[in-house]
PDB file of N, CA and C in Angstrom:
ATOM      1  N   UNK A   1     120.716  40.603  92.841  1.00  0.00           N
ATOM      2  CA  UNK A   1     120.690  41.442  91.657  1.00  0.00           C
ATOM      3  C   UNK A   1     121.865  41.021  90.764  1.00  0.00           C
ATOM      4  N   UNK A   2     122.008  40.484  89.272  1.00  0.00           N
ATOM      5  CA  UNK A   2     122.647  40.557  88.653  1.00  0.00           C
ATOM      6  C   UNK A   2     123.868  41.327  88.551  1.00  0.00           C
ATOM      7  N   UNK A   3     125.027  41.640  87.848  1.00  0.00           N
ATOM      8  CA  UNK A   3     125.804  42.110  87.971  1.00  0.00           C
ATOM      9  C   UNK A   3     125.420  43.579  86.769  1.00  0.00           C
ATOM     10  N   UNK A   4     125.237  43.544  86.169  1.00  0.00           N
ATOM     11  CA  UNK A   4     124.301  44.446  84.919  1.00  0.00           C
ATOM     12  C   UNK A   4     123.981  45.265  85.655  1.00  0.00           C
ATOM     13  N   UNK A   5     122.570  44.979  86.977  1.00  0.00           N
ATOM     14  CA  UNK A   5     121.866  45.484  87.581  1.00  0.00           C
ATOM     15  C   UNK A   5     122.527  46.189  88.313  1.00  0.00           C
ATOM     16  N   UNK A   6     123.343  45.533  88.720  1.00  0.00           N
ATOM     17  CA  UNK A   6     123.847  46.123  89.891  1.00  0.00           C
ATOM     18  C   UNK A   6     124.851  47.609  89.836  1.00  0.00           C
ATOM     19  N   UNK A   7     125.622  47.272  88.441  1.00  0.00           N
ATOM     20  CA  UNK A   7     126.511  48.027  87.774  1.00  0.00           C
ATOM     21  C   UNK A   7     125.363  50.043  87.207  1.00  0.00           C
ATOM     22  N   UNK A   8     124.528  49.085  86.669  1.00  0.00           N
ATOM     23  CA  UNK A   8     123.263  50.120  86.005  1.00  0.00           C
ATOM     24  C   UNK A   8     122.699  51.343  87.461  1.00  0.00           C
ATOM     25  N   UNK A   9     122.723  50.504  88.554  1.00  0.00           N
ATOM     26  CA  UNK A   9     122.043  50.952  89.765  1.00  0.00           C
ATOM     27  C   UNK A   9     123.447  52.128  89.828  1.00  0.00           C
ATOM     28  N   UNK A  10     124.216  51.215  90.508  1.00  0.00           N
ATOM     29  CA  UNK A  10     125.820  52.234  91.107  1.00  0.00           C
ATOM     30  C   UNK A  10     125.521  53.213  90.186  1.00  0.00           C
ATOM     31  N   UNK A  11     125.749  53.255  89.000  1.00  0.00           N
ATOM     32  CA  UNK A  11     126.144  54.435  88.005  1.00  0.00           C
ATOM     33  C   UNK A  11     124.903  55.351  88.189  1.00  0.00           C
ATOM     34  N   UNK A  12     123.909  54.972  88.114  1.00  0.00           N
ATOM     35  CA  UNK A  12     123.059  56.305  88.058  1.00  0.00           C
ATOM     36  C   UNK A  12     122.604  56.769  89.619  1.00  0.00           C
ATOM     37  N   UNK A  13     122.661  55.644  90.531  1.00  0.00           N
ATOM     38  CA  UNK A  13     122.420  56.178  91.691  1.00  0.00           C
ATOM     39  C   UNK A  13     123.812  57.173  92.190  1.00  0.00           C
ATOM     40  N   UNK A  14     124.587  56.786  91.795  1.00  0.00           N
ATOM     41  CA  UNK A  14     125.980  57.715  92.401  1.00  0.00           C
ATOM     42  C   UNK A  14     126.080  59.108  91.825  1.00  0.00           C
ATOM     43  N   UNK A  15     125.592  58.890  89.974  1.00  0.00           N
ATOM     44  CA  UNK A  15     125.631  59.903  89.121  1.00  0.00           C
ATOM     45  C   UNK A  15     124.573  60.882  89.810  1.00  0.00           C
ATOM     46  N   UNK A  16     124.007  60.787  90.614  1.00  0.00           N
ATOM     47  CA  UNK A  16     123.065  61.613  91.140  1.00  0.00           C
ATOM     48  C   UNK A  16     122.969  62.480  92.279  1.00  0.00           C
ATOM     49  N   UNK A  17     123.844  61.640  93.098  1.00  0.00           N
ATOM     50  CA  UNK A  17     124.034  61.443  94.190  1.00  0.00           C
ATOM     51  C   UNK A  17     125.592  62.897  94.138  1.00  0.00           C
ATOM     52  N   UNK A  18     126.319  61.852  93.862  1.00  0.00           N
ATOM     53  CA  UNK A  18     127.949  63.034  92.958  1.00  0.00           C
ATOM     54  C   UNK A  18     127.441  64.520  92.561  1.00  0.00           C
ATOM     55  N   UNK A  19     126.660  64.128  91.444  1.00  0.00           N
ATOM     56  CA  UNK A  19     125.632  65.943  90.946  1.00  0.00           C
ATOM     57  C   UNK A  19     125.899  67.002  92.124  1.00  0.00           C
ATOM     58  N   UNK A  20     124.358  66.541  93.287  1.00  0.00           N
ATOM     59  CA  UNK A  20     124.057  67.313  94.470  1.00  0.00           C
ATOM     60  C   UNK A  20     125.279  67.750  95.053  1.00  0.00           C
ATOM     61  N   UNK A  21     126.596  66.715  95.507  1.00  0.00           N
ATOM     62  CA  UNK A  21     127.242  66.745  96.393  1.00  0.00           C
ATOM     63  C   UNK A  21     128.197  68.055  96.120  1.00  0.00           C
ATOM     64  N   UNK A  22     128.815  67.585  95.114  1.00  0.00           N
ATOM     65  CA  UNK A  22     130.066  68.408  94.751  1.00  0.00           C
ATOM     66  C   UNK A  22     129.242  69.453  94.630  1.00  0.00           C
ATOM     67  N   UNK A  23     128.023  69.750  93.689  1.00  0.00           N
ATOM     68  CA  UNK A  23     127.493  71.413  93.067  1.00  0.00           C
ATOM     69  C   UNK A  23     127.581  72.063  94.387  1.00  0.00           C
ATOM     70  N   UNK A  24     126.791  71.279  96.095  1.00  0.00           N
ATOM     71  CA  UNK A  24     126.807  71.749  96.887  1.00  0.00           C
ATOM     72  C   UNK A  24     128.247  72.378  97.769  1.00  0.00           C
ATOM     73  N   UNK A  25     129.122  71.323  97.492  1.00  0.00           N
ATOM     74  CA  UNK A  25     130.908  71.225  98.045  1.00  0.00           C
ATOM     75  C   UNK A  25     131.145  73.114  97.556  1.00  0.00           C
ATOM     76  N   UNK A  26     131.415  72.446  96.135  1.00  0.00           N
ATOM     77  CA  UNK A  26     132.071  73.377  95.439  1.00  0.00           C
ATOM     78  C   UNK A  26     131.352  74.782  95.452  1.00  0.00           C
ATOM     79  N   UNK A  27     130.054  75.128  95.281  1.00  0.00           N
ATOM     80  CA  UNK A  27     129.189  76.815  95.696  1.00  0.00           C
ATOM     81  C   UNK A  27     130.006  77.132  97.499  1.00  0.00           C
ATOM     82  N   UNK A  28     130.126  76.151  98.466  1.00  0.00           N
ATOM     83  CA  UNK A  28     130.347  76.321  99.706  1.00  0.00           C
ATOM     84  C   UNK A  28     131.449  76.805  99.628  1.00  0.00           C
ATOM     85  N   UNK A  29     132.656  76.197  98.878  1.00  0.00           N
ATOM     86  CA  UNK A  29     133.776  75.989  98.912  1.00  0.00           C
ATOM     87  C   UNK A  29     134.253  77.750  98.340  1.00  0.00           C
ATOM     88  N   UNK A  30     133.887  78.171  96.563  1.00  0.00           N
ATOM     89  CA  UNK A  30     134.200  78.808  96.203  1.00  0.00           C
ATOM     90  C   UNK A  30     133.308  79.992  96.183  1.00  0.00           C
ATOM     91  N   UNK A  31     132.269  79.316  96.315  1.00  0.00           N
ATOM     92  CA  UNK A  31     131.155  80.592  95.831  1.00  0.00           C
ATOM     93  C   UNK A  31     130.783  81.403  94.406  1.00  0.00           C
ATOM     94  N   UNK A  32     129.828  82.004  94.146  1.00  0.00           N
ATOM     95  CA  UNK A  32     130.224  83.006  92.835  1.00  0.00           C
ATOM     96  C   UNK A  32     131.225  83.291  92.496  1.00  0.00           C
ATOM     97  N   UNK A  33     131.984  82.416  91.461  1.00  0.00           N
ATOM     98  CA  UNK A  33     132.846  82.933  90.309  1.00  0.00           C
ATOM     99  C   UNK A  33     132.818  82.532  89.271  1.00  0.00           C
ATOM    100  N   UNK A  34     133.642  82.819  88.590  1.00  0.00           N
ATOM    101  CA  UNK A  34     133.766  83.287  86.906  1.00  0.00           C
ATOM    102  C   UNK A  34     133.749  81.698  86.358  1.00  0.00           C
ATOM    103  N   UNK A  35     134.661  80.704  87.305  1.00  0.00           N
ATOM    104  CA  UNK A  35     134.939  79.788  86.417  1.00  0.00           C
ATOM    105  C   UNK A  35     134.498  78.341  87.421  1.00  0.00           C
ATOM    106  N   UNK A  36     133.040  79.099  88.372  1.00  0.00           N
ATOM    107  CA  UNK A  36     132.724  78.017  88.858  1.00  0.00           C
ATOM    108  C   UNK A  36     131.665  76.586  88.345  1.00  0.00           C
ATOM    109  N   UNK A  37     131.513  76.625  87.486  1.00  0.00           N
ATOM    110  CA  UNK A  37     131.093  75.762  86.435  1.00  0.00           C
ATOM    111  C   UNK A  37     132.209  74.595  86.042  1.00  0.00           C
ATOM    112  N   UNK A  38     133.211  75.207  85.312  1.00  0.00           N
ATOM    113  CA  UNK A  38     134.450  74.421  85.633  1.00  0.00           C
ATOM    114  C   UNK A  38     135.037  73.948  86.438  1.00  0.00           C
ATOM    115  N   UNK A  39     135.098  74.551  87.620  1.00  0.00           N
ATOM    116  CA  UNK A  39     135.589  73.604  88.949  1.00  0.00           C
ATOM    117  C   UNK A  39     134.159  72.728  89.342  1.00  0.00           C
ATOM    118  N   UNK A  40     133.450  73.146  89.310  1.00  0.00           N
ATOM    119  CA  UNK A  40     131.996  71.620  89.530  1.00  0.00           C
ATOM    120  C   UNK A  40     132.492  70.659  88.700  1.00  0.00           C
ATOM    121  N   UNK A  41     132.762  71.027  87.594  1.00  0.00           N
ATOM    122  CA  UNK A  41     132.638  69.680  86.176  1.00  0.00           C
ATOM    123  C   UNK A  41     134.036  69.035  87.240  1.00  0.00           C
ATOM    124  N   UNK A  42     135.217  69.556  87.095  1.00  0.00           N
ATOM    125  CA  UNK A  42     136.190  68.715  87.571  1.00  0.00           C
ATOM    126  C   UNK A  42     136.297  68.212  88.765  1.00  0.00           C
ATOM    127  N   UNK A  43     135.285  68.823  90.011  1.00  0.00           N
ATOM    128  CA  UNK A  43     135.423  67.446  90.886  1.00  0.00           C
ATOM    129  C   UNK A  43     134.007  66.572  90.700  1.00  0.00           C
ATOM    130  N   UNK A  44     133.141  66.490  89.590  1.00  0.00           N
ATOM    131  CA  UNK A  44     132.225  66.203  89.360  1.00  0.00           C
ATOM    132  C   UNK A  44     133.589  64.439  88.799  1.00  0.00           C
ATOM    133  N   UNK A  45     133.586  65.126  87.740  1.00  0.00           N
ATOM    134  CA  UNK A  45     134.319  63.826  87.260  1.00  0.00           C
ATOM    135  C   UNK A  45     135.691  63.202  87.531  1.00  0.00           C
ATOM    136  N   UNK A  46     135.769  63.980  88.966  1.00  0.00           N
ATOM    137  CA  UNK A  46     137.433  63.231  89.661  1.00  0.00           C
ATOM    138  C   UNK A  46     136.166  62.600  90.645  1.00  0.00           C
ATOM    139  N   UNK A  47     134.843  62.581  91.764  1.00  0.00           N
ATOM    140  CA  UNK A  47     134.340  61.974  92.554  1.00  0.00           C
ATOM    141  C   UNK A  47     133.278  61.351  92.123  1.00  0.00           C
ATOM    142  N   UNK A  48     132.876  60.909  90.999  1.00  0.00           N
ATOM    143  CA  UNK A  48     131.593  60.163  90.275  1.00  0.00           C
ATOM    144  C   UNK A  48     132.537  58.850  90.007  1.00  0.00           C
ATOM    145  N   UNK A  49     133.573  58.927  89.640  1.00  0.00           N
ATOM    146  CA  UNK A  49     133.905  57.336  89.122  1.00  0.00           C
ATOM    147  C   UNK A  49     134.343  56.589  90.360  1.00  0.00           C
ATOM    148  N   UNK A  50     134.971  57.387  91.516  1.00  0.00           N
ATOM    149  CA  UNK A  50     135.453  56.804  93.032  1.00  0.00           C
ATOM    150  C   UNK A  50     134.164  56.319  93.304  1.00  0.00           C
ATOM    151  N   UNK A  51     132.720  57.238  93.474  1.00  0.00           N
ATOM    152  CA  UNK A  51     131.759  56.317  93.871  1.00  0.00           C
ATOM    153  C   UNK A  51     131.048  55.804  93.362  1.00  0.00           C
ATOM    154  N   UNK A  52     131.191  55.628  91.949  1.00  0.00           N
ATOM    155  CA  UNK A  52     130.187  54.425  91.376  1.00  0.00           C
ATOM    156  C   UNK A  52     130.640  53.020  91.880  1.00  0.00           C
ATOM    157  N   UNK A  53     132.200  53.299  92.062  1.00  0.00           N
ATOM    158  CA  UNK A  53     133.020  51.917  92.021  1.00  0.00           C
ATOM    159  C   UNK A  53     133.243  51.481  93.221  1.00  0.00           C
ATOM    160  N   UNK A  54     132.708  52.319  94.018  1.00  0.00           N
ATOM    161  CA  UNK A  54     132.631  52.345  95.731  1.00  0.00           C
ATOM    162  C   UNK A  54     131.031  51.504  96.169  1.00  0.00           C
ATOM    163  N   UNK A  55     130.546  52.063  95.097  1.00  0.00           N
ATOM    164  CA  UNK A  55     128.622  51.337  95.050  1.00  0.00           C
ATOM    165  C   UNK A  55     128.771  50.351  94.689  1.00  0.00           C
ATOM    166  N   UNK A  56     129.418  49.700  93.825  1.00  0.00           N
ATOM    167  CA  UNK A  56     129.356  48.516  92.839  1.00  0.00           C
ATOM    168  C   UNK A  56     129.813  47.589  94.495  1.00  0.00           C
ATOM    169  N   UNK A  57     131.037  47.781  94.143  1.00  0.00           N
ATOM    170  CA  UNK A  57     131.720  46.788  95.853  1.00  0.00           C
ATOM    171  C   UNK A  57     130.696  46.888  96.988  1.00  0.00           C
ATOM    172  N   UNK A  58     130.414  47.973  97.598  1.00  0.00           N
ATOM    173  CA  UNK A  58     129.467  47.883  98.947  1.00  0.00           C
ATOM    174  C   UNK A  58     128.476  47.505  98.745  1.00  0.00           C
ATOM    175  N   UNK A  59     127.717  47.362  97.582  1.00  0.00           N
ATOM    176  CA  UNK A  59     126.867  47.443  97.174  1.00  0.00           C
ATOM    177  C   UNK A  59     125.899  45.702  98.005  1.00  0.00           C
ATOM    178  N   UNK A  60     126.362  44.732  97.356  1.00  0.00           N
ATOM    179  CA  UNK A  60     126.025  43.444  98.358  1.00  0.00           C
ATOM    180  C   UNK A  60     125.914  43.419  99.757  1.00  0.00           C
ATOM    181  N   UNK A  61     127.538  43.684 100.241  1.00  0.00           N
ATOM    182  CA  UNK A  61     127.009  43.515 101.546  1.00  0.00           C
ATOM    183  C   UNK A  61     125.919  44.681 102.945  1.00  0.00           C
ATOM    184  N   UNK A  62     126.265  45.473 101.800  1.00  0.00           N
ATOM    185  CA  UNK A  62     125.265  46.609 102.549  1.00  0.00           C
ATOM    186  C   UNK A  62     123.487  46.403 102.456  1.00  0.00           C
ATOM    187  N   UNK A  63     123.263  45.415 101.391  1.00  0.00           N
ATOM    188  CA  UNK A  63     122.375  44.876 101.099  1.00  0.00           C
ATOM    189  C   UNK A  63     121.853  44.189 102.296  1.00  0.00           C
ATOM    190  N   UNK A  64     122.791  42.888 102.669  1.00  0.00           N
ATOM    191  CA  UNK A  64     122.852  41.869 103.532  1.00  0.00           C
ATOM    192  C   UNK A  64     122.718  42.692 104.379  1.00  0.00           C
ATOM    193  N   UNK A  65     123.782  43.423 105.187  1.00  0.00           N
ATOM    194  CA  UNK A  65     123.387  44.182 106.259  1.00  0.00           C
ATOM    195  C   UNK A  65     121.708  44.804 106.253  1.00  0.00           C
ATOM    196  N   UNK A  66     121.229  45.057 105.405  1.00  0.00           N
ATOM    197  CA  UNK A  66     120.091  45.933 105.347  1.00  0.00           C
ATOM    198  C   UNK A  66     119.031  44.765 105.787  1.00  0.00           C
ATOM    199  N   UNK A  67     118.461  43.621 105.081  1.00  0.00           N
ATOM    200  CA  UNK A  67     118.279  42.573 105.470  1.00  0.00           C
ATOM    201  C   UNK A  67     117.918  42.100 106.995  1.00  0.00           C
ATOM    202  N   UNK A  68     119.432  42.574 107.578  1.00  0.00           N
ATOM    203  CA  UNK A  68     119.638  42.094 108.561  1.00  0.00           C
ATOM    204  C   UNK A  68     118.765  42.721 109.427  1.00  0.00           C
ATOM    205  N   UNK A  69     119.223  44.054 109.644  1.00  0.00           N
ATOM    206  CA  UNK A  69     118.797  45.060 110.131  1.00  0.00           C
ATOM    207  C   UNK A  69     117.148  45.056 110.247  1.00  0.00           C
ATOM    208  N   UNK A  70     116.836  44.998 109.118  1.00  0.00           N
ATOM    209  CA  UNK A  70     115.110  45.027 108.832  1.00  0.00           C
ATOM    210  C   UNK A  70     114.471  43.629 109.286  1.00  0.00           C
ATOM    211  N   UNK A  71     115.169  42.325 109.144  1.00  0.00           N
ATOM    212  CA  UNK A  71     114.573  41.585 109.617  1.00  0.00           C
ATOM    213  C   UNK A  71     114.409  41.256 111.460  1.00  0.00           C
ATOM    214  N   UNK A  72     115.767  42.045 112.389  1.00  0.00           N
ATOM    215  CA  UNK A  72     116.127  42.581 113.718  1.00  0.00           C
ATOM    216  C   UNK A  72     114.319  43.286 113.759  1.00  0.00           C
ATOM    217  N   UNK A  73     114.578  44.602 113.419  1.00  0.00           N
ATOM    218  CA  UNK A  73     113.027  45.348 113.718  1.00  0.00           C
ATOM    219  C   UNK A  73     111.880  44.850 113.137  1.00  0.00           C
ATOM    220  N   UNK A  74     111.845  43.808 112.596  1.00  0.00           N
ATOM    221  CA  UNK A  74     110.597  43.387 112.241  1.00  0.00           C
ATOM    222  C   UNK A  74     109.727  42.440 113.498  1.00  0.00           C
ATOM    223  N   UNK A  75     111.289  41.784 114.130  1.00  0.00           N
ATOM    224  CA  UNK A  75     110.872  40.784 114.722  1.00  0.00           C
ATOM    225  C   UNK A  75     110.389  41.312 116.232  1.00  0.00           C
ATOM    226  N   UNK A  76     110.870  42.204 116.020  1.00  0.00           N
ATOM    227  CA  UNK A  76     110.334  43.398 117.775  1.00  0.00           C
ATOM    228  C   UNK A  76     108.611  43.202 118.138  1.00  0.00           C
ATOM    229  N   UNK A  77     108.390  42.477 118.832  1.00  0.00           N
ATOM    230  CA  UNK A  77     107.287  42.914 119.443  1.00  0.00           C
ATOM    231  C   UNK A  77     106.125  44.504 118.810  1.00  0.00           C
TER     232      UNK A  77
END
């Protein structure tokens, strides 16, 4: 995959990924309050840029590994 691609993938797959996580973190964490909207947004956008940039890097060799992996169980009997 290109580097474009690859960059395009991280960002929206993480941006999605980040959404679920934290909305879920943060309701667990704080629960109903006044200004829980605001605490989502801010670990929304302190843990979306750690893992886009965490996707971009793993992103290859987890690939390869995957590869690997799939071509291991393919070859199984």
């Amino acid at each position: 995959m290109e580097r474009t691609g690859r960059l395009i993938l991280a960002v929206t797959m993480t941006s999605i990924m980040v959404f679920m996580v934290t909305l879920v973190a943060t309701w667990l964490n704080l629960g109903p309050r006044a200004d829980f909207l605001l605490q989502w947004v801010k670990a929304y956008l302190v843990a979306w840029p750690i893992a886009a940039g965490t996707a971009y890097v793993v992103m290859p060799p987890a690939r390869r590994l995957t590869d690997r992996i799939v071509a291991f169980i393919e070859r199984k009997p």
